[in-house]
C-alpha atoms as a PDB file:
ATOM      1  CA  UNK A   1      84.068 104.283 111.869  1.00  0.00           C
ATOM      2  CA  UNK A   2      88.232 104.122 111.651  1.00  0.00           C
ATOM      3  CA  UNK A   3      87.950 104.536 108.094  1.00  0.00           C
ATOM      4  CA  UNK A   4      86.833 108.331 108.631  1.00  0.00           C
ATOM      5  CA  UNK A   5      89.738 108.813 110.262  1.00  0.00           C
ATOM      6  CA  UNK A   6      92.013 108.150 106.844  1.00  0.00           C
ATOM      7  CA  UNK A   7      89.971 109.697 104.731  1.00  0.00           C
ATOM      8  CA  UNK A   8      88.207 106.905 103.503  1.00  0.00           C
ATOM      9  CA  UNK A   9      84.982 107.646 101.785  1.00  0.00           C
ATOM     10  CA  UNK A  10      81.952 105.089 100.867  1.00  0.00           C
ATOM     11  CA  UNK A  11      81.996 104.609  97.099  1.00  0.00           C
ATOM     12  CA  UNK A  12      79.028 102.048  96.502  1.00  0.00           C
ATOM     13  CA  UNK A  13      78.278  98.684  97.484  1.00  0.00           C
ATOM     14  CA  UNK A  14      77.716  94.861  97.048  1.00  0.00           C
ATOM     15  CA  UNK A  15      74.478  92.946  96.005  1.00  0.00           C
ATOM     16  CA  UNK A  16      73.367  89.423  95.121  1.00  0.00           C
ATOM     17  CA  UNK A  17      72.762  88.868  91.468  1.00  0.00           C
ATOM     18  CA  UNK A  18      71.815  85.433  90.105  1.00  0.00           C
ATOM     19  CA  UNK A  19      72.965  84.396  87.032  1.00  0.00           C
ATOM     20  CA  UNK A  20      76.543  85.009  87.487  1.00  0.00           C
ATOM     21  CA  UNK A  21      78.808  82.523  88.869  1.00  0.00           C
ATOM     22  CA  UNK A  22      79.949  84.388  91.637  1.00  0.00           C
ATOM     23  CA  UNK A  23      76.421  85.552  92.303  1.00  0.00           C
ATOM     24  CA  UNK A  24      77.053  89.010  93.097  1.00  0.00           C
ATOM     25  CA  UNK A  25      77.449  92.339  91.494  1.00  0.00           C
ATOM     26  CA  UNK A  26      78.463  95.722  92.721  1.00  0.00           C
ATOM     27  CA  UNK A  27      77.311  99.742  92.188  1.00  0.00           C
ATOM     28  CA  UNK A  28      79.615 102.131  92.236  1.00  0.00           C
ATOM     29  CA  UNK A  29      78.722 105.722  92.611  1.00  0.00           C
ATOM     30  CA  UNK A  30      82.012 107.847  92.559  1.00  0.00           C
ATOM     31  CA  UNK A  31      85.743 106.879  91.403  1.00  0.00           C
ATOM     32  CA  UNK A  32      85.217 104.276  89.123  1.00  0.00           C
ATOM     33  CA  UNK A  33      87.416 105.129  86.888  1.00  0.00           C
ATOM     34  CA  UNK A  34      90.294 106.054  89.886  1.00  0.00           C
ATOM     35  CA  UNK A  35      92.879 103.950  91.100  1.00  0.00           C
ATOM     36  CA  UNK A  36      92.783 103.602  95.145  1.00  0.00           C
ATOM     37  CA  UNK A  37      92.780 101.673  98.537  1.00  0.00           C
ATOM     38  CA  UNK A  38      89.527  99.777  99.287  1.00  0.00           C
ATOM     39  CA  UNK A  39      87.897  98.204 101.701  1.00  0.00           C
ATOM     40  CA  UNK A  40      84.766  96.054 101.970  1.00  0.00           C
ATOM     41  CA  UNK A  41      82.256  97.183 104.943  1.00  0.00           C
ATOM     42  CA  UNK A  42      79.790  95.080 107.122  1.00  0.00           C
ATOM     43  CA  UNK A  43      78.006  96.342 110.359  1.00  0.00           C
ATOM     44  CA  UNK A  44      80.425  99.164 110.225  1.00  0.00           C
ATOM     45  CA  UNK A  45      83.317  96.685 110.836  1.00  0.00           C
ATOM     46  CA  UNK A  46      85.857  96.723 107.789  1.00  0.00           C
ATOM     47  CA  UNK A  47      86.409  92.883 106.754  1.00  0.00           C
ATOM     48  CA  UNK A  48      88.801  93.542 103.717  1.00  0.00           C
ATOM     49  CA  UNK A  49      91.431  96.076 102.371  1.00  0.00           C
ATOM     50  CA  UNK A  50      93.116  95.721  98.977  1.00  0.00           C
ATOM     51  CA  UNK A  51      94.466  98.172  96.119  1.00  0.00           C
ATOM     52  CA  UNK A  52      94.450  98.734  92.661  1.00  0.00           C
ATOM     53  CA  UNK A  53      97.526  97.148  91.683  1.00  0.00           C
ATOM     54  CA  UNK A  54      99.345  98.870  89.011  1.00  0.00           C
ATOM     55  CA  UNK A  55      99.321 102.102  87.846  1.00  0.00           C
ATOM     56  CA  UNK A  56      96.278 101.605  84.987  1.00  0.00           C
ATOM     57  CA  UNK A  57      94.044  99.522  87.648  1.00  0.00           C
ATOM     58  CA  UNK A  58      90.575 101.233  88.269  1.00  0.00           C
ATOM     59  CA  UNK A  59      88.475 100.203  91.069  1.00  0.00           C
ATOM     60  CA  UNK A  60      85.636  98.970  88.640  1.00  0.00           C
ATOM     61  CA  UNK A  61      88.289  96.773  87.227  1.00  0.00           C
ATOM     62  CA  UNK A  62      89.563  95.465  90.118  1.00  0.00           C
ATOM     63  CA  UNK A  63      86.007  94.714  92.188  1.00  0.00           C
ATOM     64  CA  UNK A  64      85.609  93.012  88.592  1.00  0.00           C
ATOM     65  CA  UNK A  65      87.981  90.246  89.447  1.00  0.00           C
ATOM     66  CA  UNK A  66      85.670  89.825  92.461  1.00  0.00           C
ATOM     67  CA  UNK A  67      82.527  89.060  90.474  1.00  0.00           C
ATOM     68  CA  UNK A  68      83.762  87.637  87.942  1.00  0.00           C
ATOM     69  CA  UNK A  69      85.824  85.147  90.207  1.00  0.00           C
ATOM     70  CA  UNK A  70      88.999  86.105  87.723  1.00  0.00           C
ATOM     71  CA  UNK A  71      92.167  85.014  88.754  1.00  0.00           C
ATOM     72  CA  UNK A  72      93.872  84.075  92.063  1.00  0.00           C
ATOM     73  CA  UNK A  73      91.987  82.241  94.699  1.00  0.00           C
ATOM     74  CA  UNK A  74      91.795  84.937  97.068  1.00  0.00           C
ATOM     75  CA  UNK A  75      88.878  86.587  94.326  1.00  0.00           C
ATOM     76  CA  UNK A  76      86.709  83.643  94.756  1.00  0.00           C
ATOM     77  CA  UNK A  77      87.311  83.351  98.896  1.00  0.00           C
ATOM     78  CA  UNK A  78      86.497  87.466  99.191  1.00  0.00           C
ATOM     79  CA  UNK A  79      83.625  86.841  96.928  1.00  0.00           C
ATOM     80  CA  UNK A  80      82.022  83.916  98.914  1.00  0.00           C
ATOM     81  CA  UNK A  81      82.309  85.877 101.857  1.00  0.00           C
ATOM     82  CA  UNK A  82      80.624  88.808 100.491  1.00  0.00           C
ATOM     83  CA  UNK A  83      77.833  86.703  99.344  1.00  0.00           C
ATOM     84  CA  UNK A  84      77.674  84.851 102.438  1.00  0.00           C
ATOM     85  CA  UNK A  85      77.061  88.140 104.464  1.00  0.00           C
ATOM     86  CA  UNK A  86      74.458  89.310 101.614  1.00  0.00           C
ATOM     87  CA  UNK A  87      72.562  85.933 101.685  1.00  0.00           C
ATOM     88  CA  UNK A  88      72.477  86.746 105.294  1.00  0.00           C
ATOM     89  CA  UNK A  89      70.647  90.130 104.796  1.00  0.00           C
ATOM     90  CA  UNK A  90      73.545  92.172 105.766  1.00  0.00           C
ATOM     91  CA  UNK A  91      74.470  94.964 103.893  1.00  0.00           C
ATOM     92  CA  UNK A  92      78.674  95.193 102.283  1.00  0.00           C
ATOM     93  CA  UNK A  93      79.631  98.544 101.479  1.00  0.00           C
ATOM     94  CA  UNK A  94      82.691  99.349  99.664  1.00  0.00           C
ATOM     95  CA  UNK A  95      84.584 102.081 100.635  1.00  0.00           C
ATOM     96  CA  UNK A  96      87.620 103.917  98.845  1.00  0.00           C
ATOM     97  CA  UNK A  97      90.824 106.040  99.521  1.00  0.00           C
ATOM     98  CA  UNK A  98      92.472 108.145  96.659  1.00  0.00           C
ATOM     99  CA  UNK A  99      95.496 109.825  98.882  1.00  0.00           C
ATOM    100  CA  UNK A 100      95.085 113.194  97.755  1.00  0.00           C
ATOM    101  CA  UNK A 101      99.557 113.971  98.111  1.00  0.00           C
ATOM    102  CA  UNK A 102     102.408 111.981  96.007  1.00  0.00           C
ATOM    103  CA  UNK A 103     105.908 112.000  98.196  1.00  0.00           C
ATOM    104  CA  UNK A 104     109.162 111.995  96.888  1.00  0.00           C
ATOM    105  CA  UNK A 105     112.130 110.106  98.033  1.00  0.00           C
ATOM    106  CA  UNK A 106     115.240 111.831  96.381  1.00  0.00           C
ATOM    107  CA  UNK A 107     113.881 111.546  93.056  1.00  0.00           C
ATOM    108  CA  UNK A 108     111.701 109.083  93.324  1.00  0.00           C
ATOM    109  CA  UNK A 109     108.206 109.171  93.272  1.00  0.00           C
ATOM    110  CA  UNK A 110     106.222 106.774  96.347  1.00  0.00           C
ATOM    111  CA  UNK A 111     103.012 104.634  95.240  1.00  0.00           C
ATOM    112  CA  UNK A 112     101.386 105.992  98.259  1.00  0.00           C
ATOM    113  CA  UNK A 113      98.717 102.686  97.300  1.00  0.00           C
ATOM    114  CA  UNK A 114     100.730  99.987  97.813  1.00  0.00           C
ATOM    115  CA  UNK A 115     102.674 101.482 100.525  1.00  0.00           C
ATOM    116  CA  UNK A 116      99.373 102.384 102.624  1.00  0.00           C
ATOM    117  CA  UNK A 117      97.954  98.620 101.943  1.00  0.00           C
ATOM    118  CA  UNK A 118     100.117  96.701 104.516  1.00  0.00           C
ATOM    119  CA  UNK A 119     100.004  99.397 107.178  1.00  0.00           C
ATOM    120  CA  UNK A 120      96.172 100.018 107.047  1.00  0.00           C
ATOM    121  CA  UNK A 121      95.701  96.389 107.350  1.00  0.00           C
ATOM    122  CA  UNK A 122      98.149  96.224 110.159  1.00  0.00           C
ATOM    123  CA  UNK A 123      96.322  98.727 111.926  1.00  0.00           C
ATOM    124  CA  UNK A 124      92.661  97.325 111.224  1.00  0.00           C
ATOM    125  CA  UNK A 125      93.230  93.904 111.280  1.00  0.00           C
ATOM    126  CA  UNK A 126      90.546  92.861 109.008  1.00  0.00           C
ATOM    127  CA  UNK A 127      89.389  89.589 109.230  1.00  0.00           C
ATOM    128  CA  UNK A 128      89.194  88.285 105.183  1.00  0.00           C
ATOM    129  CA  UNK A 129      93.000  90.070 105.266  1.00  0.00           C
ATOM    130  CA  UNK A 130      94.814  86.985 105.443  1.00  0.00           C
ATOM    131  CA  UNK A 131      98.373  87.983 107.535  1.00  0.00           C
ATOM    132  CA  UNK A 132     101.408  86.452 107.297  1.00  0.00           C
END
């Protein structure tokens, strides 16, 4: 998968839960507590990239948004399409990037997360990426 190439690595994955509103809930098994890049995973194709925002934004927080349909409307479209695949019997697996360098430019420091967002979905066109 592309993902390999950037280091990606899987991190846990998506299931249908009723109950809640969205109707779906996720596992995480490593980095929950790390800000990085994600991306959501079906039939090895990557549908979705996105990034912990700000500097104190975990991953469990942020997928959070996603179940809990918090806040802007592109939560609630990634969500339906998540549960769309899962009502379909496919598997979405959530994969994460913590770049492991910082950079420097003069004497200030890069957010290597934000600035590896727009070019990874540049390069991996994602479908549920909506570009402008």
């Amino acid at each position: 998968m592309e993902l390999d190439k950037y280091d990606f690595v899987e991190i846990g994955e998506w299931k249908l839960k009723k109950g809640l509103k969205s109707g779906i809930t996720f596992k995480l098994n490593k980095f929950e507590d790390e800000r990085v890049i994600y991306a959501f995973v079906v039939d090895d194709k990557v549908k979705y990239i996105g990034v912990c925002e700000n500097s104190t934004t975990t991953i469990k927080d942020r997928i959070s948004r996603y179940k809990s349909l918090q806040g802007a409307g592109t939560n609630e479209r990634i969500a339906g399409k998540i549960k769309d695949c899962l009502k379909d019997g496919r598997t979405v697996r959530i994969f994460a990037l913590k770049p492991k360098s910082t950079l420097l430019y003069k004497d200030l420091k890069i957010d290597l997360i934000k600035g590896l967002e727009n070019p990874l979905i540049k390069k991996l066109n994602p479908e549920w990426n909506i570009q402008k």
